[in-house]
C-alpha atoms as a PDB file:
ATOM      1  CA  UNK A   1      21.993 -90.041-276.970  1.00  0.00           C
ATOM      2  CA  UNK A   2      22.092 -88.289-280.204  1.00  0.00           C
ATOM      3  CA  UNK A   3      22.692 -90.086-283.383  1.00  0.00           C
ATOM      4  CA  UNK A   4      26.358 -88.775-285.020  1.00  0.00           C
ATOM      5  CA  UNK A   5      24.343 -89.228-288.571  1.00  0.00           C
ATOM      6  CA  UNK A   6      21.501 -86.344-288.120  1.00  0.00           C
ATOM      7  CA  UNK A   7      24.993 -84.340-288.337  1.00  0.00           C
ATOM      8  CA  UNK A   8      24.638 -84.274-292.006  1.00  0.00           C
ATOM      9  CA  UNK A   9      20.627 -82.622-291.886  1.00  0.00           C
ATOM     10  CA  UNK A  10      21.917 -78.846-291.445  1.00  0.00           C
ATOM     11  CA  UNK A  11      24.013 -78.343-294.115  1.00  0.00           C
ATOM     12  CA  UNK A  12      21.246 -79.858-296.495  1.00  0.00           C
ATOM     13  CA  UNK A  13      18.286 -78.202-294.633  1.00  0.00           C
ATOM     14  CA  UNK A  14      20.435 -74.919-294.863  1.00  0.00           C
ATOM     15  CA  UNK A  15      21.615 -75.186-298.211  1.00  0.00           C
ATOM     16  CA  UNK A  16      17.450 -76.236-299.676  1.00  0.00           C
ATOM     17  CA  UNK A  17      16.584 -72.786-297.627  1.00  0.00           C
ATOM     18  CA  UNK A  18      19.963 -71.205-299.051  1.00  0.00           C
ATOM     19  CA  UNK A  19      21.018 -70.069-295.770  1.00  0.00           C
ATOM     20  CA  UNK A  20      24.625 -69.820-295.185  1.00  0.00           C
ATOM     21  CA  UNK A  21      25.565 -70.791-291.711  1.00  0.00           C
ATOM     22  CA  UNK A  22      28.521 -70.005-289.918  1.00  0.00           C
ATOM     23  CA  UNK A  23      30.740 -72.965-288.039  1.00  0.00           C
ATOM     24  CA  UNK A  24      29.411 -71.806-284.733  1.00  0.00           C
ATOM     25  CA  UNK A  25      25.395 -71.968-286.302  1.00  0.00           C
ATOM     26  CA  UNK A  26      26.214 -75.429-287.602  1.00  0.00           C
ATOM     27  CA  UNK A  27      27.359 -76.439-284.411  1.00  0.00           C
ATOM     28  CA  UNK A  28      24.537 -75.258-282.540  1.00  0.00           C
ATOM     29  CA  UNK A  29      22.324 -76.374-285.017  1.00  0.00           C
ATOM     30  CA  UNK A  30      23.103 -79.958-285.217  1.00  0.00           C
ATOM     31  CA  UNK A  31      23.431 -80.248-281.231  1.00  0.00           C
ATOM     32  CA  UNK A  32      19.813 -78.663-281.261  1.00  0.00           C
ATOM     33  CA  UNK A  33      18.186 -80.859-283.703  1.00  0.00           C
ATOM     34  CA  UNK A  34      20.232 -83.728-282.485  1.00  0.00           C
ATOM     35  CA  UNK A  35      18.478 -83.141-279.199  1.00  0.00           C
ATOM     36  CA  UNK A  36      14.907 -83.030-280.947  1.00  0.00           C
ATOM     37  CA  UNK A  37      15.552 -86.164-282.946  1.00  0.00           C
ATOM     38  CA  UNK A  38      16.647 -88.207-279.550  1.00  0.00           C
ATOM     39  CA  UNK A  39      13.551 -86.985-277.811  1.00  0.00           C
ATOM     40  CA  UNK A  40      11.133 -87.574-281.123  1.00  0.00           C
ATOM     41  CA  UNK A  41      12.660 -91.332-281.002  1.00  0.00           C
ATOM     42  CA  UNK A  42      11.810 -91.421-276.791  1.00  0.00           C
ATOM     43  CA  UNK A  43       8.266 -90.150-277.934  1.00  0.00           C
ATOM     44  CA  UNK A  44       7.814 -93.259-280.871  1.00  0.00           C
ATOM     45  CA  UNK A  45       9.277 -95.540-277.885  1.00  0.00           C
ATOM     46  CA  UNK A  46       6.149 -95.030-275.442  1.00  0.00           C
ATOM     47  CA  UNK A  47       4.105 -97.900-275.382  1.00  0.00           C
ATOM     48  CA  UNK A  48       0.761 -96.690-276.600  1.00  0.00           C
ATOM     49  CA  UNK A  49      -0.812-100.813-277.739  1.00  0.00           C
ATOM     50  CA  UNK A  50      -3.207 -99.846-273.828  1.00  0.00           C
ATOM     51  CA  UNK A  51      -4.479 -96.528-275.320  1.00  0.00           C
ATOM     52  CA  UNK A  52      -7.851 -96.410-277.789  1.00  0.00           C
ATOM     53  CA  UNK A  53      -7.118 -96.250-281.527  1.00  0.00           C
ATOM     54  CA  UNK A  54     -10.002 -93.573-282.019  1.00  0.00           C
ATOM     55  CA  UNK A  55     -11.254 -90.339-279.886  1.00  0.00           C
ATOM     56  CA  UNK A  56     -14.176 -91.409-277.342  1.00  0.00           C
ATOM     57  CA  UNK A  57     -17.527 -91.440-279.261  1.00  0.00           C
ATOM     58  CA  UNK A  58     -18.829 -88.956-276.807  1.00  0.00           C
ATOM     59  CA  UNK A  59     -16.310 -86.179-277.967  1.00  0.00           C
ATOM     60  CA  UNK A  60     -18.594 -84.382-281.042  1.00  0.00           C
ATOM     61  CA  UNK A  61     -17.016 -82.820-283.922  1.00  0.00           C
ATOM     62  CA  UNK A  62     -16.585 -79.204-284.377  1.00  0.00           C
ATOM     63  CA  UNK A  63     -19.589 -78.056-286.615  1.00  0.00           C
ATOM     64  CA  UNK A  64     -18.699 -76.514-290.019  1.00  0.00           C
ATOM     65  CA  UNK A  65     -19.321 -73.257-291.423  1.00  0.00           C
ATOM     66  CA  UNK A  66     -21.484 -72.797-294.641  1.00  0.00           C
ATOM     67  CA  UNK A  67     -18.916 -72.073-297.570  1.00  0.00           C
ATOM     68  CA  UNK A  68     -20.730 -69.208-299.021  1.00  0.00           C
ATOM     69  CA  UNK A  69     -19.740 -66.966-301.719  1.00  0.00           C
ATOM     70  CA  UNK A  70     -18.580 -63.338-300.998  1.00  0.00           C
ATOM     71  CA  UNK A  71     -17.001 -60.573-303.075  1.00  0.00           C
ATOM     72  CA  UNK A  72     -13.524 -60.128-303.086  1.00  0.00           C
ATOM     73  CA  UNK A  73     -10.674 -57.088-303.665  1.00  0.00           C
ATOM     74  CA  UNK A  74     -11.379 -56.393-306.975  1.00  0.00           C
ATOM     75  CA  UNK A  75      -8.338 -57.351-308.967  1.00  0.00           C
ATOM     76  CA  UNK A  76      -7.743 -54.287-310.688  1.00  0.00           C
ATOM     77  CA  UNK A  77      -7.102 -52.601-307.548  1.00  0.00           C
ATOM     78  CA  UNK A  78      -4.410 -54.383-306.749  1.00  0.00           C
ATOM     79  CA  UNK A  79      -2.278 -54.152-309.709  1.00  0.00           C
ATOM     80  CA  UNK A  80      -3.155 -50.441-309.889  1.00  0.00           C
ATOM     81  CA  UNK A  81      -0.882 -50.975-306.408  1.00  0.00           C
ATOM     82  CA  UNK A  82       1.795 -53.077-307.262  1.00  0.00           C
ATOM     83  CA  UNK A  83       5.226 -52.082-308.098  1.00  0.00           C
ATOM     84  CA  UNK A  84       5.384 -54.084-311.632  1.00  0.00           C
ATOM     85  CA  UNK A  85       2.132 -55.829-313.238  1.00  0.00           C
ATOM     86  CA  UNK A  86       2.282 -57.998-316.196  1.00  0.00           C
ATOM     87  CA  UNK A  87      -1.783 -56.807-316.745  1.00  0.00           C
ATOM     88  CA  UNK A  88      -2.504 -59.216-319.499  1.00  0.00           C
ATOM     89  CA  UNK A  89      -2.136 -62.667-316.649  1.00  0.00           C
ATOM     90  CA  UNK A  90      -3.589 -60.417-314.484  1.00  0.00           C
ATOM     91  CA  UNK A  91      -0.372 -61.010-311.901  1.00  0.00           C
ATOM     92  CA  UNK A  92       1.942 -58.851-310.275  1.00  0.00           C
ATOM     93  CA  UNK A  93       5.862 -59.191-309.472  1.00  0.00           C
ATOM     94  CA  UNK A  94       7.189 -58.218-305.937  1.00  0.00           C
ATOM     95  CA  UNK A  95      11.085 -57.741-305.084  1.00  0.00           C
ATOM     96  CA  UNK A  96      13.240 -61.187-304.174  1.00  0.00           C
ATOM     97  CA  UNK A  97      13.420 -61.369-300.511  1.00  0.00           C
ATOM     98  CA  UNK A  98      15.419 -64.072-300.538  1.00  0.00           C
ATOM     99  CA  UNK A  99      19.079 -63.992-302.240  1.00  0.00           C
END
């Protein structure tokens, strides 16, 4: 059954990624990470004390690529691009996407 206190989670989680929600997105919201929370507590209640603690020693690891050095976009090209530079950091600004 879904906890009544995971209630409080959108509003917060909305307001850190200043989204305004409607009533009706709240609603549907908390009943959907309600449901989430009551199935992430059924997962942490399986008893797992039969199953190994680490992966079969046949199972191999994935092999690693050699980190090698390679050139890059030149930066100047890329301010010459972007809509406002400040040149001397070398960085660029790009509009707020987010209001």
């Amino acid at each position: 059954m879904p906890d009544a206190r995971d209630d409080f989670a959108i509003r917060h989680v909305a307001s850190l990624a200043r989204l305004r929600l409607t009533p009706d997105e709240e609603a549907l919201y908390a009943r959907q990470l309600a449901e989430i929370l009551a199935f992430a507590r059924q997962v942490n209640d399986v008893d797992t004390t039969a199953l190994a603690a680490a992966p079969p020693e046949t199972a191999s690891p994935r092999p690693l690529r050699e980190d090698v050095a390679r050139p890059s976009l030149d930066a100047s090209l890329s301010l010459d691009q972007a809509p406002e530079t400040g040149r001397a950091g070398g960085l660029f600004r790009v509009p707020r996407v987010i209001g």
